[in-house]
C-alpha atoms as a PDB file:
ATOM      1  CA  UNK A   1     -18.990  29.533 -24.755  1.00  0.00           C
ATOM      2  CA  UNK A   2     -20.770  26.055 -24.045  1.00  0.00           C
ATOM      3  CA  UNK A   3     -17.718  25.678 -22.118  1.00  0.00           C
ATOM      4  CA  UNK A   4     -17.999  28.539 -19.867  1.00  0.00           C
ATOM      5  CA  UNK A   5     -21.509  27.704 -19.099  1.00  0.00           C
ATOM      6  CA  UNK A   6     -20.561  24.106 -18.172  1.00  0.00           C
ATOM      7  CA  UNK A   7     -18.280  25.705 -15.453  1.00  0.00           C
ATOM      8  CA  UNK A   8     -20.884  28.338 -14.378  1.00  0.00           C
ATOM      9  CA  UNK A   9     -23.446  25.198 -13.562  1.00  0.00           C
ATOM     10  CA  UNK A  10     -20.640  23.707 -12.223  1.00  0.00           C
ATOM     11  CA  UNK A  11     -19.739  26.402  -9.468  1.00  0.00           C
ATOM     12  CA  UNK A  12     -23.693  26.858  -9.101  1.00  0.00           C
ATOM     13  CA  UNK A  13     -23.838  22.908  -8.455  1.00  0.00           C
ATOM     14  CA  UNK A  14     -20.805  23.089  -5.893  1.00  0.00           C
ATOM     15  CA  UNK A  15     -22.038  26.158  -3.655  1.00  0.00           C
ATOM     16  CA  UNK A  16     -25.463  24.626  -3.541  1.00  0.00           C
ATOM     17  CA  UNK A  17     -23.533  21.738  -2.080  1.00  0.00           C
ATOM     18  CA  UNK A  18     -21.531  24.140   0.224  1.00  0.00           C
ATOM     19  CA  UNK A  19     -24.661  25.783   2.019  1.00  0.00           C
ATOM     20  CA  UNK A  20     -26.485  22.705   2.526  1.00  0.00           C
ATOM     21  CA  UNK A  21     -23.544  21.231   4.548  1.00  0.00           C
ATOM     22  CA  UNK A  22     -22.642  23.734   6.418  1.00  0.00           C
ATOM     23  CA  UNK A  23     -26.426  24.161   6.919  1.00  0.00           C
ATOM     24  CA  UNK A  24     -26.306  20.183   8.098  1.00  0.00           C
ATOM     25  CA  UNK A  25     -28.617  19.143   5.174  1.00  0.00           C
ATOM     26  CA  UNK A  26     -26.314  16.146   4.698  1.00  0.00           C
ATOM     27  CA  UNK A  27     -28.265  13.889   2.894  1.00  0.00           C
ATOM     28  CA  UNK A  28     -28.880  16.588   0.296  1.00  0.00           C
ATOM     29  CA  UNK A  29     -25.225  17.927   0.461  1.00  0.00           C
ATOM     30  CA  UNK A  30     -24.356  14.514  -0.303  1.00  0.00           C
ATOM     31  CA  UNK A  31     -26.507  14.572  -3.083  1.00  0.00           C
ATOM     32  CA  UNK A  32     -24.974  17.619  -4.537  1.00  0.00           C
ATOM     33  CA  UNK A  33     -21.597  17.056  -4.242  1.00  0.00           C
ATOM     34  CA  UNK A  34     -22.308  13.428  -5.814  1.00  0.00           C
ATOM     35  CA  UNK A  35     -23.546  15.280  -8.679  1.00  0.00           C
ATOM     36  CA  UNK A  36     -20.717  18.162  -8.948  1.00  0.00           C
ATOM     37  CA  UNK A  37     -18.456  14.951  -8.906  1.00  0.00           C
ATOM     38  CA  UNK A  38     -19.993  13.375 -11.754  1.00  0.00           C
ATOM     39  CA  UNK A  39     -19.911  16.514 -13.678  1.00  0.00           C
ATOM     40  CA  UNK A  40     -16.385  16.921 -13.420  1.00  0.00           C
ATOM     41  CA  UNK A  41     -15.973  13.333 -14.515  1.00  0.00           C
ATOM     42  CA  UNK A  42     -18.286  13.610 -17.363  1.00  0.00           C
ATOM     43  CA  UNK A  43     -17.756  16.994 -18.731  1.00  0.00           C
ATOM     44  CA  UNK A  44     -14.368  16.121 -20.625  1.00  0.00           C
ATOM     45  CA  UNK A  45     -12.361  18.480 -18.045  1.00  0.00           C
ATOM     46  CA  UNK A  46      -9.836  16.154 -16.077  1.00  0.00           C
ATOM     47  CA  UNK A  47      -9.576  15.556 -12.357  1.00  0.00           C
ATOM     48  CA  UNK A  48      -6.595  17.580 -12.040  1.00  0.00           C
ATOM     49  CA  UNK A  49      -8.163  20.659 -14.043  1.00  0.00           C
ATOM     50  CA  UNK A  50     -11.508  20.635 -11.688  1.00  0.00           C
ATOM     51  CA  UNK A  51      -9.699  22.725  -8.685  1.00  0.00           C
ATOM     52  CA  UNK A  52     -12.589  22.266  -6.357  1.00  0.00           C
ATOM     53  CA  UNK A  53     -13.207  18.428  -7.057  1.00  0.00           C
ATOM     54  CA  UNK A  54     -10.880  17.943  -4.030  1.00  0.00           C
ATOM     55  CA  UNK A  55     -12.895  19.998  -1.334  1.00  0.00           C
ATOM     56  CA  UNK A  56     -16.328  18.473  -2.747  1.00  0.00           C
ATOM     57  CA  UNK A  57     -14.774  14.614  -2.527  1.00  0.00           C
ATOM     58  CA  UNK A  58     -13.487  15.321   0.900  1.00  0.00           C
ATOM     59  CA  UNK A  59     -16.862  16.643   2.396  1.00  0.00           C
ATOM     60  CA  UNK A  60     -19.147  14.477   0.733  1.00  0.00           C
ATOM     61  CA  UNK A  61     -16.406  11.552   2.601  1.00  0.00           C
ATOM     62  CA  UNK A  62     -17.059  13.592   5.708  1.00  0.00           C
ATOM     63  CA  UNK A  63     -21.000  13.563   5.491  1.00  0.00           C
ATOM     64  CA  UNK A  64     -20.302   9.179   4.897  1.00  0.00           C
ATOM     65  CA  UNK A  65     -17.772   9.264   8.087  1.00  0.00           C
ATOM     66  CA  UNK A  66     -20.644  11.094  10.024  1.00  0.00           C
ATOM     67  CA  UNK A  67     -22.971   8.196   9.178  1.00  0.00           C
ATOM     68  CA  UNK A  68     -19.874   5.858   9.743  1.00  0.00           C
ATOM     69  CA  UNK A  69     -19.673   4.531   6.517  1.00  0.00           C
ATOM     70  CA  UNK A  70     -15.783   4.494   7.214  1.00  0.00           C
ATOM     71  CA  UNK A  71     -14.571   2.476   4.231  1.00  0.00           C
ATOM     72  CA  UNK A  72     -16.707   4.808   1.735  1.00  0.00           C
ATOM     73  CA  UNK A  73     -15.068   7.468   3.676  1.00  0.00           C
ATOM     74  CA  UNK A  74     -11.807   6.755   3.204  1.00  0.00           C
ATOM     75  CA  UNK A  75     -12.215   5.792  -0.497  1.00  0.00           C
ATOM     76  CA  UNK A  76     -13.997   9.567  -0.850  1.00  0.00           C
ATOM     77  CA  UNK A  77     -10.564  10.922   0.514  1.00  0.00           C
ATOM     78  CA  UNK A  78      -8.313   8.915  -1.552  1.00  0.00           C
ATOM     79  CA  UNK A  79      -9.617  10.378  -4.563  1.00  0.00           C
ATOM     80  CA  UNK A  80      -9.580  13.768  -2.819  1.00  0.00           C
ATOM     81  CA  UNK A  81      -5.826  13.506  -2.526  1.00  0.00           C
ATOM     82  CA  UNK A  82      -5.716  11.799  -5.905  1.00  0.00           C
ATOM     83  CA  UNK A  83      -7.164  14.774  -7.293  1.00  0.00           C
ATOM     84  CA  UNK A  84      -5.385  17.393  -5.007  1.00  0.00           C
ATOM     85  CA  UNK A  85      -2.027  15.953  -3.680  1.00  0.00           C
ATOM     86  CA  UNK A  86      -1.176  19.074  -1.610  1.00  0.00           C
ATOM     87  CA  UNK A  87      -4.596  19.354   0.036  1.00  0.00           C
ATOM     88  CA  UNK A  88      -3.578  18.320   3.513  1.00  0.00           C
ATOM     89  CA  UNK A  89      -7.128  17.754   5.033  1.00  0.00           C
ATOM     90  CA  UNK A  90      -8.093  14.741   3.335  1.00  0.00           C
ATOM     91  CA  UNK A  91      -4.907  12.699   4.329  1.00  0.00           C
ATOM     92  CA  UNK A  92      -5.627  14.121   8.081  1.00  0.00           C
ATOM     93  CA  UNK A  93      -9.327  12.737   7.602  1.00  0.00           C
ATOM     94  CA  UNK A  94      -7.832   9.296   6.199  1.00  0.00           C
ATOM     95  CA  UNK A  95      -5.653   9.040   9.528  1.00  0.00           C
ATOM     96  CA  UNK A  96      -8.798   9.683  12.040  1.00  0.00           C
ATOM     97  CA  UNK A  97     -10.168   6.904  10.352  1.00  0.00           C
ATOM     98  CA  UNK A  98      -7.461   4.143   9.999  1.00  0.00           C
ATOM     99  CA  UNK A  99      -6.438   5.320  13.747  1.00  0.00           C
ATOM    100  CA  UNK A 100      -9.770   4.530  14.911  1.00  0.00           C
ATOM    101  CA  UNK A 101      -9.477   1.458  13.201  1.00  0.00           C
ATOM    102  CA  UNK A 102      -6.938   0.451  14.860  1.00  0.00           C
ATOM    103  CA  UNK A 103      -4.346   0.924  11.795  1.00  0.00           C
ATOM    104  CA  UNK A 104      -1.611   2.420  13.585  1.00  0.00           C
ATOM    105  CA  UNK A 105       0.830   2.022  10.761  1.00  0.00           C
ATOM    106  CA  UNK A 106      -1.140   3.705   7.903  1.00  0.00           C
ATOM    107  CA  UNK A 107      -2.616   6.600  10.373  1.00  0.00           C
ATOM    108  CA  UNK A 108       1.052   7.663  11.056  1.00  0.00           C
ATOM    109  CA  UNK A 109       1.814   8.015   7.386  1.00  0.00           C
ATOM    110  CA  UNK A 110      -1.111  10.283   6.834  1.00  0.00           C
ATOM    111  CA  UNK A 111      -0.793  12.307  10.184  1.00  0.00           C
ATOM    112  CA  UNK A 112       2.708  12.512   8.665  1.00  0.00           C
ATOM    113  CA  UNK A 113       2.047  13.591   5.423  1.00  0.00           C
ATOM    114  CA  UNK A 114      -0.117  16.496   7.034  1.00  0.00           C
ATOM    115  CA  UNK A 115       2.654  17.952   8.544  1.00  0.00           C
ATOM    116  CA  UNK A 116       4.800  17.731   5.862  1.00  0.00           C
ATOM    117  CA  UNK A 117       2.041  19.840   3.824  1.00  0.00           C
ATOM    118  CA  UNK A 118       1.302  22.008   7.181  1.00  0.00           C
ATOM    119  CA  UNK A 119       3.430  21.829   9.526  1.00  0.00           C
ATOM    120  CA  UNK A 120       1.084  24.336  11.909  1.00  0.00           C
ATOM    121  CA  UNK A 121      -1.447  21.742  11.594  1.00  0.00           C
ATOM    122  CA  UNK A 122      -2.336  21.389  15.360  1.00  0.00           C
ATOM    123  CA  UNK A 123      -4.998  18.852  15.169  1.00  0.00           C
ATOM    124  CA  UNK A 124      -2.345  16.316  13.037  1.00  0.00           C
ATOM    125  CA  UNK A 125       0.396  16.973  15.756  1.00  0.00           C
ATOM    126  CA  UNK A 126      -1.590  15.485  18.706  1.00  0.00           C
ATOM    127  CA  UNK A 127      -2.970  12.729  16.226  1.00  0.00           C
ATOM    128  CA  UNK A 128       0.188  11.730  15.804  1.00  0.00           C
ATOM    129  CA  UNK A 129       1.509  11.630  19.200  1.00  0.00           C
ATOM    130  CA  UNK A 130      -1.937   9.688  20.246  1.00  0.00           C
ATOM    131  CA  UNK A 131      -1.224   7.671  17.433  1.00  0.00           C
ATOM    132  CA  UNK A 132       2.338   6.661  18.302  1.00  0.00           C
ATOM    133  CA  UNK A 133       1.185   6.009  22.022  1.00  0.00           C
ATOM    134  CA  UNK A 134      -1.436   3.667  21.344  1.00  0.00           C
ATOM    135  CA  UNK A 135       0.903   2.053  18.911  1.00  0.00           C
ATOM    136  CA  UNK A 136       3.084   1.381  21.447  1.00  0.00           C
ATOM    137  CA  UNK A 137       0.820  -0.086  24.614  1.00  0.00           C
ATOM    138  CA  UNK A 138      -0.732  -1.918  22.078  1.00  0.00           C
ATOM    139  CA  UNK A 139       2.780  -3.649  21.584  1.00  0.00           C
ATOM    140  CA  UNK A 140       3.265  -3.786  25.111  1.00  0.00           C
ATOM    141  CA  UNK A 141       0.134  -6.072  25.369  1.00  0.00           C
ATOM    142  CA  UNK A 142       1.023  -8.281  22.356  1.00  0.00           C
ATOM    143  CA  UNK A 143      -1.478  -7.743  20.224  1.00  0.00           C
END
C-alpha cells in the first residue's frame, strides 16, 4: 500500500511538472521535475523501473538548454537515455547541442542513433545532412 501511494505522489509530482512547462513556468517546472527525479532515486524503485524518469530528465535538460546551460543540458539527456535507451528524443537533443558546439563527430552519432530508433524522424534527417555539410567545409578550411 505505502508503495502505491509513493507512485500516486509520484505521478501527482510529474504532471505538476508537465503543466507548468508546457505553461512556460520553467523555473518552477524545473523545480518539479528536479524533485520527481529525486524521488525516483530515493524511493528504492530503480531508474529503469521509473518509466517516466526519461521524459522528466529530458525536459528539465530542455528548460537548462533554453537558459543555455549546454553542458547541464547534455548531462540531463545522458541520463535520459541512460534511463530510457530507446527514447529517441534525448539523443536528438544531445546532437543540437554538440552540433552547435561545433562537435561534428559526436552530433552525427546521435542524429544517427535517432534514426535508427525513428527512422520518420524528420527533424534528425536534416540535422544530419546539416551536420555532415558543415563537417565537411569546415575540413575544407583546415580547421
Amino acid at each position: 500500500m505505502a508503495r502505491d501511494s509513493r507512485i500516486g505522489a509520484a505521478g501527482d509530482l510529474l504532471a505538476a511538472a508537465h503543466a507548468q512547462f508546457e505553461g512556460r513556468q520553467h523555473a518552477r517546472a524545473e523545480e518539479l521535475y528536479s524533485q520527481y527525479i529525486n524521488h525516483c532515486a530515493c524511493s528504492g524503485m530503480s531508474k529503469h523501473l521509473c518509466c517516466d524518469l526519461a521524459t522528466a530528465l529530458n525536459n528539465r535538460g530542455q528548460i537548462k538548454y533554453l537558459r543555455v546551460e549546454f553542458y547541464e543540458a547534455m548531462d540531463d539527456y545522458t541520463s535520459a537515455i541512460e534511463a530510457q535507451p530507446d527514447f529517441e528524443i534525448p539523443y536528438y537533443n544531445r546532437g543540437l547541442i554538440l552540433y552547435r558546439l561545433g562537435f561534428f563527430d559526436e552530433a552525427l552519432k546521435d542524429f544517427r542513433k535517432v534514426l535508427e530508433l525513428n527512422p520518420k524522424f524528420e527533424d534528425a534527417s536534416l540535422s544530419l545532412r546539416q551536420t555532415l555539410l558543415d563537417k565537411e567545409d569546415r575540413l575544407r578550411r583546415g580547421y
